[in-house]
Protein backbone atom coordinates (compact mmCIF):
# COMPACT_ATOMS: atom_id res chain seq x y z
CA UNK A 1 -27.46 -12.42 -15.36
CA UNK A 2 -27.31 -13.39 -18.85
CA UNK A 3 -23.70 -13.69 -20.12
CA UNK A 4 -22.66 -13.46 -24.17
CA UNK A 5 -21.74 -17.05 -25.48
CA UNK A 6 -18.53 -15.82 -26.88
CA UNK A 7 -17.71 -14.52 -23.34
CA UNK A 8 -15.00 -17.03 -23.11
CA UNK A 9 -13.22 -16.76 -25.68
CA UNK A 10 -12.53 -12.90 -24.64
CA UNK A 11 -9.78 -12.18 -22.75
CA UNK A 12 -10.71 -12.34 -18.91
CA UNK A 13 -12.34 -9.85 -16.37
CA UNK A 14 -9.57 -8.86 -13.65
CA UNK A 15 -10.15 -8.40 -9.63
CA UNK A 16 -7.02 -7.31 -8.09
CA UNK A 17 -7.66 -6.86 -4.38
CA UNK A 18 -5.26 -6.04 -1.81
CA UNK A 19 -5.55 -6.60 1.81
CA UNK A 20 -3.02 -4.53 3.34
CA UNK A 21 0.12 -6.24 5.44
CA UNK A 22 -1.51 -9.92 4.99
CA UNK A 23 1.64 -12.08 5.43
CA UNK A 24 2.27 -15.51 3.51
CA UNK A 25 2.34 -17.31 7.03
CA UNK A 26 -1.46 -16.33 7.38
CA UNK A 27 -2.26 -17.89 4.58
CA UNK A 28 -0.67 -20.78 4.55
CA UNK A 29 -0.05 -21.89 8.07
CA UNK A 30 -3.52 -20.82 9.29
CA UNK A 31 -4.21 -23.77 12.00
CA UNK A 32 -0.88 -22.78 13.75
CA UNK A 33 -1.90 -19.13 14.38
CA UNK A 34 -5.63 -20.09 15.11
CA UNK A 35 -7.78 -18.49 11.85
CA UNK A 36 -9.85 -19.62 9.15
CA UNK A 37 -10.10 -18.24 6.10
CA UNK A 38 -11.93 -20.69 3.91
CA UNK A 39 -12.35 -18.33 0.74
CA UNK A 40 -8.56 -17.63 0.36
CA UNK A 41 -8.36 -21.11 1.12
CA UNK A 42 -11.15 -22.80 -1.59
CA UNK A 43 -9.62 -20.06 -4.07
CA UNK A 44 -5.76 -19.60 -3.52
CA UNK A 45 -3.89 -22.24 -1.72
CA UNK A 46 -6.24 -24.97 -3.05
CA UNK A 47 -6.84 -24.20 -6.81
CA UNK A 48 -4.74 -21.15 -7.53
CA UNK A 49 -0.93 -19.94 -7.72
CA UNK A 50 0.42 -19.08 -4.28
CA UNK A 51 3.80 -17.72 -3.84
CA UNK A 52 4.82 -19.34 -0.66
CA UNK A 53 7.56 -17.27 -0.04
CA UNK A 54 5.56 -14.43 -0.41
CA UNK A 55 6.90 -11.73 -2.87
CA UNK A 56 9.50 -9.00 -2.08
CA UNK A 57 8.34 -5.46 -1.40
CA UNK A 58 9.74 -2.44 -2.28
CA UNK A 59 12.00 0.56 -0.48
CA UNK A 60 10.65 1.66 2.13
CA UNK A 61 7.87 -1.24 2.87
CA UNK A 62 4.95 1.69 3.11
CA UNK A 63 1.37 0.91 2.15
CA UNK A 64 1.32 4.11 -0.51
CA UNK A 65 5.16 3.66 -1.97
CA UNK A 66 4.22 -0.10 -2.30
CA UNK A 67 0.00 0.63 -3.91
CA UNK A 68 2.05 2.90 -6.51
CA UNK A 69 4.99 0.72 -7.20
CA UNK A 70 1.76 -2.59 -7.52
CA UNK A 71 -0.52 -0.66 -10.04
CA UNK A 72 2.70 0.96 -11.88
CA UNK A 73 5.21 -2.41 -11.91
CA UNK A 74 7.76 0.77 -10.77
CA UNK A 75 10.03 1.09 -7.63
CA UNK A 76 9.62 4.54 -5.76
CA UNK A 77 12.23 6.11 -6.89
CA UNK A 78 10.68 6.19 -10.59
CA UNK A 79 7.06 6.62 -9.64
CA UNK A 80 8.14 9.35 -7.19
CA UNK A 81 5.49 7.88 -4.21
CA UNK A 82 8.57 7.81 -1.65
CA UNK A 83 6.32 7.49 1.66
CA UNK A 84 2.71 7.68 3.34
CA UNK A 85 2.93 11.12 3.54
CA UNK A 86 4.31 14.55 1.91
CA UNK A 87 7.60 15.56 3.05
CA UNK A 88 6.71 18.57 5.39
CA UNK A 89 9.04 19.36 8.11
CA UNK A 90 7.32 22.35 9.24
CA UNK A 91 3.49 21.34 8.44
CA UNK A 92 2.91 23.81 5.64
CA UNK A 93 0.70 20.95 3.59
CA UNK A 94 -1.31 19.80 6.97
CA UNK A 95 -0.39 16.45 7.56
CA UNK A 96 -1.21 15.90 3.79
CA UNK A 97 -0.66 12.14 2.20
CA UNK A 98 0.83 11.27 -1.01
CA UNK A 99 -3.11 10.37 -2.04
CA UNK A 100 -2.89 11.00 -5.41
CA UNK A 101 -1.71 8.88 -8.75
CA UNK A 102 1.96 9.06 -10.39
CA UNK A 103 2.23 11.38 -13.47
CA UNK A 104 5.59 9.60 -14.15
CA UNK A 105 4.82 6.45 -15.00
CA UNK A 106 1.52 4.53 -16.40
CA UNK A 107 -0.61 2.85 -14.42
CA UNK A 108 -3.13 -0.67 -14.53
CA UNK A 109 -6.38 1.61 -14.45
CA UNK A 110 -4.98 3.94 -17.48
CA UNK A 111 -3.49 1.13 -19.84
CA UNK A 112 -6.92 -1.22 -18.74
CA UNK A 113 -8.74 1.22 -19.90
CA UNK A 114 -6.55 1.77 -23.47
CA UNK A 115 -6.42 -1.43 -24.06
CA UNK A 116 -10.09 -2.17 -24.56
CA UNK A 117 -11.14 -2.59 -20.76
CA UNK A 118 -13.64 -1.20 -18.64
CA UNK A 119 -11.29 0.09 -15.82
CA UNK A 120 -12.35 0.87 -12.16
CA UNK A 121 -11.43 1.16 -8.96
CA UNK A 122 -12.67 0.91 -5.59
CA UNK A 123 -10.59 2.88 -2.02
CA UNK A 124 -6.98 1.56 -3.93
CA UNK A 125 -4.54 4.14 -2.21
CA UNK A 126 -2.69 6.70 -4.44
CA UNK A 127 -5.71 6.88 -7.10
CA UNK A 128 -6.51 10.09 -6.74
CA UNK A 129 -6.54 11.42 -10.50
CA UNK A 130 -6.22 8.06 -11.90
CA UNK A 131 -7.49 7.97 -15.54
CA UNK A 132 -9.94 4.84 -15.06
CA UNK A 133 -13.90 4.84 -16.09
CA UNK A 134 -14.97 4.47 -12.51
CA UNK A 135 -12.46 5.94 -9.92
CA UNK A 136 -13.69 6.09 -5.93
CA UNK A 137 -10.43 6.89 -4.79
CA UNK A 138 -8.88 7.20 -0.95
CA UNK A 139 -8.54 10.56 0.08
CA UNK A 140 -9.99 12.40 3.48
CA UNK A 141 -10.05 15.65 5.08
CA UNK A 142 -11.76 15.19 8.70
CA UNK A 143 -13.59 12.47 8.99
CA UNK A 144 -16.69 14.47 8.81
CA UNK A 145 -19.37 14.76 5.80
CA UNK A 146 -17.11 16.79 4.22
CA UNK A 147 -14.52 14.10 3.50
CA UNK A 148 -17.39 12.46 1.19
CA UNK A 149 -18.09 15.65 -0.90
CA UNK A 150 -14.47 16.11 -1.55
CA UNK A 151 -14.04 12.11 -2.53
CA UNK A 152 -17.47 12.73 -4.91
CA UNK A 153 -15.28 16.18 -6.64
CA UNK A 154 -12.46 13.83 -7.32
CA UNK A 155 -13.81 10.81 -8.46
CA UNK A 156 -14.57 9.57 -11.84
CA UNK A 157 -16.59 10.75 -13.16
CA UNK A 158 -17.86 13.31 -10.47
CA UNK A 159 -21.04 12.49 -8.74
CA UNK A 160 -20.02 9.00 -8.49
CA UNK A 161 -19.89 8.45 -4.43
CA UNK A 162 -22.65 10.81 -4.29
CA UNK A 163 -24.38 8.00 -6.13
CA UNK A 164 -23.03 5.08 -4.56
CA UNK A 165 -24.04 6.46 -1.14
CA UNK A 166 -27.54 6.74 -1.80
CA UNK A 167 -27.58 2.96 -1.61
CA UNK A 168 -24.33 1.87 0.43
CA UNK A 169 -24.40 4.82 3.16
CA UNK A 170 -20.91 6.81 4.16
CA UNK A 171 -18.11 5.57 1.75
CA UNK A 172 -15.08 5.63 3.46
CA UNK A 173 -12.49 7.49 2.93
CA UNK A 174 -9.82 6.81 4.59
CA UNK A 175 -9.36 7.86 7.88
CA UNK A 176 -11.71 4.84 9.17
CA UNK A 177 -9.55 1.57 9.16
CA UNK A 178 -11.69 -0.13 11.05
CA UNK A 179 -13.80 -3.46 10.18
CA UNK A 180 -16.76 -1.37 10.05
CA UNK A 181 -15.11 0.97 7.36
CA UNK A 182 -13.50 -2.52 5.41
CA UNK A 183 -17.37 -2.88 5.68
CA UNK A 184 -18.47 -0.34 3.62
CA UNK A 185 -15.33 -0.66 1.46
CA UNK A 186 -16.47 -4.21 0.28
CA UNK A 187 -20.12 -2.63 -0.30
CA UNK A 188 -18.39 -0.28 -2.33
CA UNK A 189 -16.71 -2.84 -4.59
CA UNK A 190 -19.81 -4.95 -4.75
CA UNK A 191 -21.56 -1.52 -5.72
CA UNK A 192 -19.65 -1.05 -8.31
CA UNK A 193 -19.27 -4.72 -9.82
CA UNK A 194 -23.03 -4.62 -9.97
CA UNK A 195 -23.82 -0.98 -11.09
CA UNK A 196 -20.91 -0.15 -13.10
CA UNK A 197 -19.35 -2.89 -14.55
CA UNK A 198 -21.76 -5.90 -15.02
CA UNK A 199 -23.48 -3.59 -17.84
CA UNK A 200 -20.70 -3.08 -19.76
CA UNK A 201 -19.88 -7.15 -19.31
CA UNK A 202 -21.47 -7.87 -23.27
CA UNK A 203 -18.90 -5.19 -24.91
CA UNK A 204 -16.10 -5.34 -22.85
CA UNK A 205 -14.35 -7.35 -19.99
CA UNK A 206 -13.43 -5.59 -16.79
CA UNK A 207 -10.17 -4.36 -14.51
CA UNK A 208 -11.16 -3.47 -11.23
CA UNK A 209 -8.73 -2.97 -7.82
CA UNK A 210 -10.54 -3.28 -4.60
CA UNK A 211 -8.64 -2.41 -1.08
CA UNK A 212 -9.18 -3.51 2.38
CA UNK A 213 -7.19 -2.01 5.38
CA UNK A 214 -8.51 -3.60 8.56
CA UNK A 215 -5.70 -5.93 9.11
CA UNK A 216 -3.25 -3.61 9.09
CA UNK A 217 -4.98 -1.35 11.57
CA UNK A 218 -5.74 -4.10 13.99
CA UNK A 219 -2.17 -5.30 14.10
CA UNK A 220 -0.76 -1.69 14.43
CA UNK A 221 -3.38 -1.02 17.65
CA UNK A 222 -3.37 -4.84 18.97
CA UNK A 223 -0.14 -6.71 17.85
CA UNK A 224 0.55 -8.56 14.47
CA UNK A 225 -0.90 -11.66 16.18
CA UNK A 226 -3.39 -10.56 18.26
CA UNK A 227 -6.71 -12.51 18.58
CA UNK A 228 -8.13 -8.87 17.01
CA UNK A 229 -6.03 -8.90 13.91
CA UNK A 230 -7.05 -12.17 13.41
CA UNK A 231 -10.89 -11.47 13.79
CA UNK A 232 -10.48 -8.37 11.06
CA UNK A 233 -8.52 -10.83 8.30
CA UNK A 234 -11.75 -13.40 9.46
CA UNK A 235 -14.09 -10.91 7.86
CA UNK A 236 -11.82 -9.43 4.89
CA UNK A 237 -11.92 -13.12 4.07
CA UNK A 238 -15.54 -13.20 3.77
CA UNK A 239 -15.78 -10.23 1.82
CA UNK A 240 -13.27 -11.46 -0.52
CA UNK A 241 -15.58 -14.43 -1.38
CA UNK A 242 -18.65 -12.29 -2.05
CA UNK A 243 -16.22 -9.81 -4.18
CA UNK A 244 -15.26 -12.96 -6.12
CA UNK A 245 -18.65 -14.84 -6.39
CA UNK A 246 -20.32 -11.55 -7.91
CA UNK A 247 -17.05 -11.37 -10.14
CA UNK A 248 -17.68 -15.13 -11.42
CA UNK A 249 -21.17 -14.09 -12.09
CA UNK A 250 -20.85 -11.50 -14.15
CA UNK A 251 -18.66 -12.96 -15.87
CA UNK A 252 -19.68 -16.09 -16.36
CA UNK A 253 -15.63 -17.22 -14.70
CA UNK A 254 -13.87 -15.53 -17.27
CA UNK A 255 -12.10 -13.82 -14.42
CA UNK A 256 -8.50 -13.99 -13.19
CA UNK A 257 -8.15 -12.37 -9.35
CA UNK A 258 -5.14 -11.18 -7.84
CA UNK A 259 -5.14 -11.12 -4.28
CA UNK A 260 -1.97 -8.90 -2.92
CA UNK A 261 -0.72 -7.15 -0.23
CA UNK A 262 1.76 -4.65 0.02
CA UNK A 263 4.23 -5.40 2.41
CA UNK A 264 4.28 -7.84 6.01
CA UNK A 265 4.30 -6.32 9.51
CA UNK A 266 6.25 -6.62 12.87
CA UNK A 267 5.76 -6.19 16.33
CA UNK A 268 7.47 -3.24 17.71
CA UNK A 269 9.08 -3.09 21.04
CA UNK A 270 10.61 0.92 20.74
CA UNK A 271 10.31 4.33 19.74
CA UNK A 272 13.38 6.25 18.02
CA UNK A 273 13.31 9.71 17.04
CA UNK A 274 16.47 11.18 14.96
CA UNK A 275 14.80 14.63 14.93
CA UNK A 276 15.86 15.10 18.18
CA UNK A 277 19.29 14.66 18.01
CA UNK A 278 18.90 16.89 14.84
CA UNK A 279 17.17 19.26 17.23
CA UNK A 280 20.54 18.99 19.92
CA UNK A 281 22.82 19.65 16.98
CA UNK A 282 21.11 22.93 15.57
CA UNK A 283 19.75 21.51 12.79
CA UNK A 284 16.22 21.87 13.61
CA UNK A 285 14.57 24.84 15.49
CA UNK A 286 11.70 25.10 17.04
CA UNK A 287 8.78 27.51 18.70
CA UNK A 288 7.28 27.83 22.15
CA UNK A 289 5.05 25.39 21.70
CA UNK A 290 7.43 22.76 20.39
CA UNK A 291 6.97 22.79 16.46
CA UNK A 292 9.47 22.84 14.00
CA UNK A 293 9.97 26.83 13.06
CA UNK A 294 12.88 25.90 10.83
CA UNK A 295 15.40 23.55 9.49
CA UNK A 296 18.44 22.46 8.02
CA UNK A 297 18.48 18.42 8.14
CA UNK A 298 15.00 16.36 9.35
CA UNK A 299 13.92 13.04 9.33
CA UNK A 300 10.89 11.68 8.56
CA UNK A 301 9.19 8.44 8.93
CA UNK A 302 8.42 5.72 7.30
CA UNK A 303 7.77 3.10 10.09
CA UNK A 304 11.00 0.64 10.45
CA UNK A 305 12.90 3.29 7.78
CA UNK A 306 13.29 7.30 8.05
CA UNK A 307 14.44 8.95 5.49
CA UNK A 308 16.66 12.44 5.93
CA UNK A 309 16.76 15.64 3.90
CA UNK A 310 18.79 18.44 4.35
CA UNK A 311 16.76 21.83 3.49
CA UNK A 312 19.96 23.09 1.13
CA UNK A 313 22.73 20.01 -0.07
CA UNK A 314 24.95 23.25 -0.63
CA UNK A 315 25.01 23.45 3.46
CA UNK A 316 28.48 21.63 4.11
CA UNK A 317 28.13 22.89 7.40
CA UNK A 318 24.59 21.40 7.86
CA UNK A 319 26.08 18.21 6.12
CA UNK A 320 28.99 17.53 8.46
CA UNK A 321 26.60 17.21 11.59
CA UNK A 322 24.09 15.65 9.62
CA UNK A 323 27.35 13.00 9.14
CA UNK A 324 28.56 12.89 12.39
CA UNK A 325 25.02 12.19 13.84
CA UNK A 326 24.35 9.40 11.74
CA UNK A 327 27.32 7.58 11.96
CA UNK A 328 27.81 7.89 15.50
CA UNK A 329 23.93 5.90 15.25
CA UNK A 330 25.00 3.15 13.36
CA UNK A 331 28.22 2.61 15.67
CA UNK A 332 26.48 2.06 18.59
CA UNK A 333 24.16 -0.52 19.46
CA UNK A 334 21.57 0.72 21.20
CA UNK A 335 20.63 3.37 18.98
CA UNK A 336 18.59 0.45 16.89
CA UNK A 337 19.32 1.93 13.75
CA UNK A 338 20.83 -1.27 11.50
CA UNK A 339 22.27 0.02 8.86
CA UNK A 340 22.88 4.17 7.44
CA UNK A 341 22.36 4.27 3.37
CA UNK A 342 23.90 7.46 1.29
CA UNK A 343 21.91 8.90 -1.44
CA UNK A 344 23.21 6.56 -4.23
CA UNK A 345 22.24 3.31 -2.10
CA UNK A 346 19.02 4.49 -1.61
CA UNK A 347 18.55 4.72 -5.01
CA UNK A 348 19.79 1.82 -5.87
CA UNK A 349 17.25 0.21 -3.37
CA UNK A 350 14.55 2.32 -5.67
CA UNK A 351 13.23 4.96 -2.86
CA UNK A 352 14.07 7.98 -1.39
CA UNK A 353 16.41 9.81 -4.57
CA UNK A 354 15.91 13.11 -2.53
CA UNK A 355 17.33 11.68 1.03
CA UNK A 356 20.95 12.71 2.15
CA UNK A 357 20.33 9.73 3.95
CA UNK A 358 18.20 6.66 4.90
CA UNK A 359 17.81 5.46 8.54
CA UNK A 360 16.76 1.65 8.36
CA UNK A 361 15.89 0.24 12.39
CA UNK A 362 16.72 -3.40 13.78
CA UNK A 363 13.77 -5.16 14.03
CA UNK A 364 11.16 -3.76 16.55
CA UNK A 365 12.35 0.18 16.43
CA UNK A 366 10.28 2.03 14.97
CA UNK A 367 10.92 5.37 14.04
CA UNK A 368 8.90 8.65 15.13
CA UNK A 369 9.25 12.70 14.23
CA UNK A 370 9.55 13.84 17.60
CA UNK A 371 11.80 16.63 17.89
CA UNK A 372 11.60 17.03 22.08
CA UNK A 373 11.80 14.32 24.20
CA UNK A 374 13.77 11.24 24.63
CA UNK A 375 15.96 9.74 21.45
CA UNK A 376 14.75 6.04 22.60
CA UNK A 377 11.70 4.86 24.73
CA UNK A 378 9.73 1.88 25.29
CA UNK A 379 6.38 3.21 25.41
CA UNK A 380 4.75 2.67 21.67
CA UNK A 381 3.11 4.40 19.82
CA UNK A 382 1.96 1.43 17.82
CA UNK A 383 2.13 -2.20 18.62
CA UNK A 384 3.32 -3.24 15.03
CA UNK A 385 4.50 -1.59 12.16
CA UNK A 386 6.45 -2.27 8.54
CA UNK A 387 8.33 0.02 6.74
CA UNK A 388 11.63 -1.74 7.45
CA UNK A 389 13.87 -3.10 5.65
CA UNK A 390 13.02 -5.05 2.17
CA UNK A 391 15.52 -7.51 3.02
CA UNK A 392 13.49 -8.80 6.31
CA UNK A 393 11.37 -12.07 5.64
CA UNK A 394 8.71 -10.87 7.90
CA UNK A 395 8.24 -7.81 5.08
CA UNK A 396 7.30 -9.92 2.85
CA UNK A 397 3.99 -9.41 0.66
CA UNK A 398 1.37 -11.73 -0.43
CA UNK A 399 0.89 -12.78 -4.31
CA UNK A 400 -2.31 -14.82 -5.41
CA UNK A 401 -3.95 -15.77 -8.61
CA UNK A 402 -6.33 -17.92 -9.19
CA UNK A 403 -8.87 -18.05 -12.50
CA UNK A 404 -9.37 -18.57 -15.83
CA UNK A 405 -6.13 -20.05 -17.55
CA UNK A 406 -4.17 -20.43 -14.04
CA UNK A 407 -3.07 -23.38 -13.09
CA UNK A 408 -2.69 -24.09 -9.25
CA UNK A 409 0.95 -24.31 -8.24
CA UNK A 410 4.08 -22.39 -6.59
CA UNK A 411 5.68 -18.91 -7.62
CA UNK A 412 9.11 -18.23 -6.50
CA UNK A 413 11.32 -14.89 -6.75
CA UNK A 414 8.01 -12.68 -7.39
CA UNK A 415 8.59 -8.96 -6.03
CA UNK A 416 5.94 -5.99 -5.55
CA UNK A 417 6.62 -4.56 -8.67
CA UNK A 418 5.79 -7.89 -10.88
CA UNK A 419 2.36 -7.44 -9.77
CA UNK A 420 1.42 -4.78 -13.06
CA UNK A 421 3.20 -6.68 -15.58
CA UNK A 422 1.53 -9.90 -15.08
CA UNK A 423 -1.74 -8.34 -14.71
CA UNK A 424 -1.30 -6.61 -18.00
CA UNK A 425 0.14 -9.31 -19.48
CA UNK A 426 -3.22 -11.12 -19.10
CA UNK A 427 -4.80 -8.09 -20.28
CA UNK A 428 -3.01 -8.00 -23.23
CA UNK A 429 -2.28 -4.39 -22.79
CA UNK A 430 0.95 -1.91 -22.99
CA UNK A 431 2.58 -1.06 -19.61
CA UNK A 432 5.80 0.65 -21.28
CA UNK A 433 7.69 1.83 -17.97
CA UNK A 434 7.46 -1.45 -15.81
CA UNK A 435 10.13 -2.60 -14.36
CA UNK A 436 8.86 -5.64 -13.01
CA UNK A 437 8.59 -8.90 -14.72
CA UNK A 438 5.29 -11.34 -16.15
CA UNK A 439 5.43 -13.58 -13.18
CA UNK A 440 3.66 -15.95 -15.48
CA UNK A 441 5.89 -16.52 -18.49
């Protein structure tokens, strides 16, 4: 296509892509673990601006806390995206995620689009309601047809997957983490590079985030490194290359991209479920059939961290088992809970300013909801997870740039929530409640 000569002297086009749980060591040390990725490779660790240590991730390390806290430069605790999912001890939302955007804090896709930009985005999680040109955001219901015609009434503008399907089949939603759904999510994003933003390319540049979740999944079913895993990063890699290639084109390589990720992953070698000690000490009750009727203190989730809320923090009564409970956990050593954190250190960690308290797990516990059963077992439900703590090295996110104006080298000290700033720093646009730093200068 036929770019304008002043092209480069306009301030750049943007890709931001994450690939969910993708951990420094795969990128950089990718004979040892047996992989190839020769687009990260060409791209990143040759010609771009790697942080080696990888870059710190927020509290808890949970892929829709850490997508808010990237496309806001916020921690949790601000953006108010504490975990995957609502808080909803007794189901009354339906197993419903956090899927839509912050109204606390501004986002990449709002100030993009502000500052001058065309701004769009393509499956990023928690972008439901984001205030972008082009929004096909990550939301499901079922799985089912009806899962697209609930994505196409929340997109922007509406009609917009109805659109992009006639030509890329089923977008998905969400529920399919497989390689064949990272499939149609780089169609998507190729879709919309060509469609929707290469027109606009002669009056204004681009900011487009782009999500692909087949790594994760694979490690969570097979093992962090598993022979699978490796096979779904194999072909994020390639679709990464054709995201970038059309990117360069359009824009005639006045691009930057920003390859991310939003936290590492672990394998898992236990189960732990607080709720059921909860359950033992009154604090939870429950129906015939086993589901929480009612409650005073439950945990929930959040992989390697659960966080607990008590129903009324006027309840001393409630509070002084709660107490009890949790510090008899952290006292003994096979509960595989590391370390208890009150209220006022979990916001000082930026998450969870609603918890009484914060269960974070030793390394390989992960934490579950059950409220029957056994506190501790063996049998997994999932082979790896994340969601513990910060602090761990093997948490630790991928940062990437590589483009117009960057120059290839190392980036030390970069966290999660310096992701947004630097982005709109390059931009050249207003993110006024970022808390992270320009990475860059």
């Amino acid at each position: 296509m036929t770019v304008p000569k002043d092209q480069e002297d306009r301030r750049p086009s943007i890709l931001l892509i994450s690939v969910d749980a993708l951990k420094p060591e795969f990128v950089l040390e990718q004979e040892r673990l047996g992989i190839r990725l020769p687009n990260i490779t060409r791209y990143f660790v040759e010609n771009g601006l790697v942080a080696r240590e990888g870059s710190k991730s927020v509290f808890p390390t949970f892929t829709y806390p850490c997508h808010q806290s990237m496309i806001t430069g916020t921690t949790p605790a601000v953006h108010g995206i504490v975990n995957n999912g609502i808080f909803d001890p007794v189901g009354e939302h339906n197993g419903a995620w956090h899927w839509f955007v912050s109204d606390k804090v501004k986002n990449l896709w709002e100030a993009a689009k502000e500052g001058g930009y065309c701004s769009a985005s393509v499956a990023f999680p928690t972008s439901v309601g984001a205030k972008g040109d082009y929004i096909a955001p990550e939301f499901w219901w079922d799985g089912s047809e009806i899962d697209s015609r609930f994505i196409d009434a929340v997109a922007r503008p509406q009609g917009l997957i109805a659109q992009m399907e006639k030509e890329i089949g089923v977008y998905a939603g969400g529920l399919d983490l497989s390689d064949e759904g990272d499939a149609q999510r780089g169609k998507a994003a190729l879709w919309m590079l060509k469609n929707k933003l290469a027109p606009h390319i002669g009056e204004k540049p681009f900011f487009m985030s782009a999500y692909f979740a087949s790594f994760d999944e694979s490690a969570h079913q097979n093992g962090v490194y598993s022979r699978q895993a490796a096979a779904s990063l194999e072909k994020i890699d390639r679709m990464l290359g054709e995201l970038i290639r059309e990117a360069e084109d359009i824009t005639g390589g006045n691009l930057v991209v920003c390859v991310v990720s939003d936290h590492g992953t672990l394998d898992n070698t236990h189960n732990i479920s607080p709720n059921i000690l909860l359950r033992k000490a009154g604090l939870i009750e429950t129906d015939e059939e086993g589901n929480v009727a009612g409650w005073r203190a439950f945990s929930q989730r959040a992989g390697g961290t659960a966080e607990i809320r008590l129903a009324d923090p006027q309840d001393t009564r409630a509070a002084e088992l709660l107490k009890n409970i949790v510090e008899r956990l952290v006292d003994d050593p096979e509960s595989g809970v590391l370390e208890v954190v009150d209220n006022q250190g979990a916001r000082n960690r930026g998450g969870f300013p609603d918890a009484a308290y914060v269960l974070v797990a030793k390394k390989g516990y992960e934490f579950r909801d059950d409220v029957e059963g056994e506190y501790c077992r063996t049998r997994l439900t999932q082979k790896a997870q994340h969601g513990y703590s910060e602090e761990f090295p093997e948490m630790r996110a991928s940062f990437m740039l590589t483009g117009k104006g960057i120059a290839p080298g190392n980036l030390e000290n970069v966290r999660l929530i310096d992701v947004a700033p630097t982005l709109a720093a390059i931009m050249e646009v207003e993110l006024p409640d970022a808390e992270g730093r320009n990475v860059l200068g």
